[in-house]
Protein backbone atom coordinates (compact mmCIF):
# COMPACT_ATOMS: atom_id res chain seq x y z
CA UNK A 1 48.81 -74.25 73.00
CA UNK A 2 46.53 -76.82 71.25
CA UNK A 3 43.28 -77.69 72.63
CA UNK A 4 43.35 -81.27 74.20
CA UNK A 5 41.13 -82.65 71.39
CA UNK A 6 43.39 -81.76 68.78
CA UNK A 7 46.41 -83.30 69.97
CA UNK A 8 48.07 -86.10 68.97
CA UNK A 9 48.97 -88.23 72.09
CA UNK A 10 49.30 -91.84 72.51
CA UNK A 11 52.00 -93.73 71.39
CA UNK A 12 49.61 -96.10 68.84
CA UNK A 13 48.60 -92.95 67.09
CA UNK A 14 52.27 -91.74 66.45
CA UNK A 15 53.10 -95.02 65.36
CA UNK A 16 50.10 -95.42 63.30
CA UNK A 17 50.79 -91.65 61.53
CA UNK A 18 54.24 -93.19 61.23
CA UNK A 19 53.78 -96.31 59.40
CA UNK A 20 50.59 -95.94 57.82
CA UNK A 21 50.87 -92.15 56.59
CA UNK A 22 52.36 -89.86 54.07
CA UNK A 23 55.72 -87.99 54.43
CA UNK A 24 56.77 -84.90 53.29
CA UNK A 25 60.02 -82.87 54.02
CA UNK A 26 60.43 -79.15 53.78
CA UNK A 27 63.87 -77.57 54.84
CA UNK A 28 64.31 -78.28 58.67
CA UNK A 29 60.29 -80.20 59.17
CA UNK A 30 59.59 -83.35 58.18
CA UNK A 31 55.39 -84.07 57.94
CA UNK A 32 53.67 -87.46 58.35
CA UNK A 33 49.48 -86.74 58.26
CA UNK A 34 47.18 -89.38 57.61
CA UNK A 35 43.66 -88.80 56.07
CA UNK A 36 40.86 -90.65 57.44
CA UNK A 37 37.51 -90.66 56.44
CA UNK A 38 36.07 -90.00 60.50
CA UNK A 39 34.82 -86.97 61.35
CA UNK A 40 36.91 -86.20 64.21
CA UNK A 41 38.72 -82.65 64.18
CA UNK A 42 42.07 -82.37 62.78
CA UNK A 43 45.14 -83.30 65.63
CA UNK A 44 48.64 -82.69 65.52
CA UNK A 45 51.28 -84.17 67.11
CA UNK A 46 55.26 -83.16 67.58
CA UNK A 47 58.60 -84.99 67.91
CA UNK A 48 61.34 -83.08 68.41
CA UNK A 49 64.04 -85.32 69.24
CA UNK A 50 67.78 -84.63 71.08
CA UNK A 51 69.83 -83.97 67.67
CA UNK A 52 67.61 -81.16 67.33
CA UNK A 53 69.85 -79.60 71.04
CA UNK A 54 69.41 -79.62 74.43
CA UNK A 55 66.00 -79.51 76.50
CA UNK A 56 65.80 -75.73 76.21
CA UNK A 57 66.22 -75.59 72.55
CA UNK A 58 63.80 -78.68 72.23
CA UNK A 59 61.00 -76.91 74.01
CA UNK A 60 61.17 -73.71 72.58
CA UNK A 61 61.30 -75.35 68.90
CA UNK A 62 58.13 -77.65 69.67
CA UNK A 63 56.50 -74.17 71.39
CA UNK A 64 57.03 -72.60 68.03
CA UNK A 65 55.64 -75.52 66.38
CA UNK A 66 52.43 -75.98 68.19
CA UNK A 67 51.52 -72.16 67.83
CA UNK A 68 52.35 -72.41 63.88
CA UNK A 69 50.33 -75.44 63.89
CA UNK A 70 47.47 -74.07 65.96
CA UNK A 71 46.78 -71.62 63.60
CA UNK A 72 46.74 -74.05 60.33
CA UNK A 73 44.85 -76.87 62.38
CA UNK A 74 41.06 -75.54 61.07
CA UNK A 75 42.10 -75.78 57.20
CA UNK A 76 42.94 -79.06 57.37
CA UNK A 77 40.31 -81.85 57.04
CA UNK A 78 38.47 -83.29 59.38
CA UNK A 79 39.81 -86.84 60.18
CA UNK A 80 43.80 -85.97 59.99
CA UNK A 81 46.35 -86.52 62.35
CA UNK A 82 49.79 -85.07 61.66
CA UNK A 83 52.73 -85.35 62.79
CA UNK A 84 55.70 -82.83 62.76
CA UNK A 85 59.11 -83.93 62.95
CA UNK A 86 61.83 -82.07 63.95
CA UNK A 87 65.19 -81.41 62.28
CA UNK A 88 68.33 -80.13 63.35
CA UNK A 89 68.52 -77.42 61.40
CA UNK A 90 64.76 -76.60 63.30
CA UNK A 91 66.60 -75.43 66.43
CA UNK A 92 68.42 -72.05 63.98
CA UNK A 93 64.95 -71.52 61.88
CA UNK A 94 62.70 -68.21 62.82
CA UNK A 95 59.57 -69.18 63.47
CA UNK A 96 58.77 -67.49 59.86
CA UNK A 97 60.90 -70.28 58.40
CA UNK A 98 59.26 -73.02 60.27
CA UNK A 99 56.01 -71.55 59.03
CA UNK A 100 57.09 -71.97 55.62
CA UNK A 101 58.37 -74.82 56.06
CA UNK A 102 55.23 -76.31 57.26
CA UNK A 103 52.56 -75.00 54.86
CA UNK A 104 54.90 -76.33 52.34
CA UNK A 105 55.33 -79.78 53.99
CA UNK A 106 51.60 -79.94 54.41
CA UNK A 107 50.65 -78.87 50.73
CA UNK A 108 53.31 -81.34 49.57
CA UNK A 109 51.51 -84.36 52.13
CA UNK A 110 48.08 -82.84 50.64
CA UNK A 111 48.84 -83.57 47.16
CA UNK A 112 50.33 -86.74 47.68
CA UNK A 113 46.84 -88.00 49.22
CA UNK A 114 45.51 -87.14 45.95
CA UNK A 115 45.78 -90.32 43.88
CA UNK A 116 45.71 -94.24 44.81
CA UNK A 117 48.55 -95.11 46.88
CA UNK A 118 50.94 -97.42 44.75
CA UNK A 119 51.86 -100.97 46.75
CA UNK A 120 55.79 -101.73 47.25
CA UNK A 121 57.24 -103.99 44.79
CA UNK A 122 59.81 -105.74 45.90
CA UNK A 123 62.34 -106.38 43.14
CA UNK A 124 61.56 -109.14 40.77
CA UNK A 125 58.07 -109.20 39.59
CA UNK A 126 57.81 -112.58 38.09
């Protein structure tokens, strides 16, 4: 289980990981983490939705989640919010796979904070 103050709970702030952050996919996760410059611990958030199976199979995938998260939550920097996304091929993964899965979605979302974020362009450029 994660620790109240590293959760992410409130509507706004999945939103706000949603549209403002980075996403990276890996196999049957799909990471969105935004990097802030605060000094608030890390907090992770999870959305498993009902393509992923029934309530039983939800529950025990975002269980597995939260305790691979819980463990990764100190290496990542302070200020983040995450959010893990659920896949359908998340409710067949061992929760070795999902680990993979998620240090590699994380590393990926790490590197892409790396450089200046390019704006859209939309089309013709006149």
């Amino acid at each position: 289980m994660l620790p109240v103050g590293s959760r992410v709970r409130s509507r706004a702030d999945h939103a706000l990981v949603g549209s403002a952050g980075r996403r990276a996919r890996s196999g049957p996760l799909v990471v969105h983490s935004v990097w802030t410059a605060s000094g608030e611990p890390a907090r992770a958030g999870f959305v498993v939705g009902r393509r992923v199976g029934k309530a039983v199979v939800r529950n025990q995938v975002r269980r597995r989640l939260r305790e691979q998260m819980r463990t990764r939550l100190r290496s990542l920097p302070p200020g983040s919010m995450i959010v893990v996304r659920a896949l359908p091929d998340a409710a067949t993964a061992s929760s070795d796979r999902l680990g993979q899965a998620l240090d590699d979605a994380l590393a990926r979302a790490a590197r892409s904070t790396a450089g200046p974020r390019r704006p859209a362009t939309g089309g013709d450029t006149r």
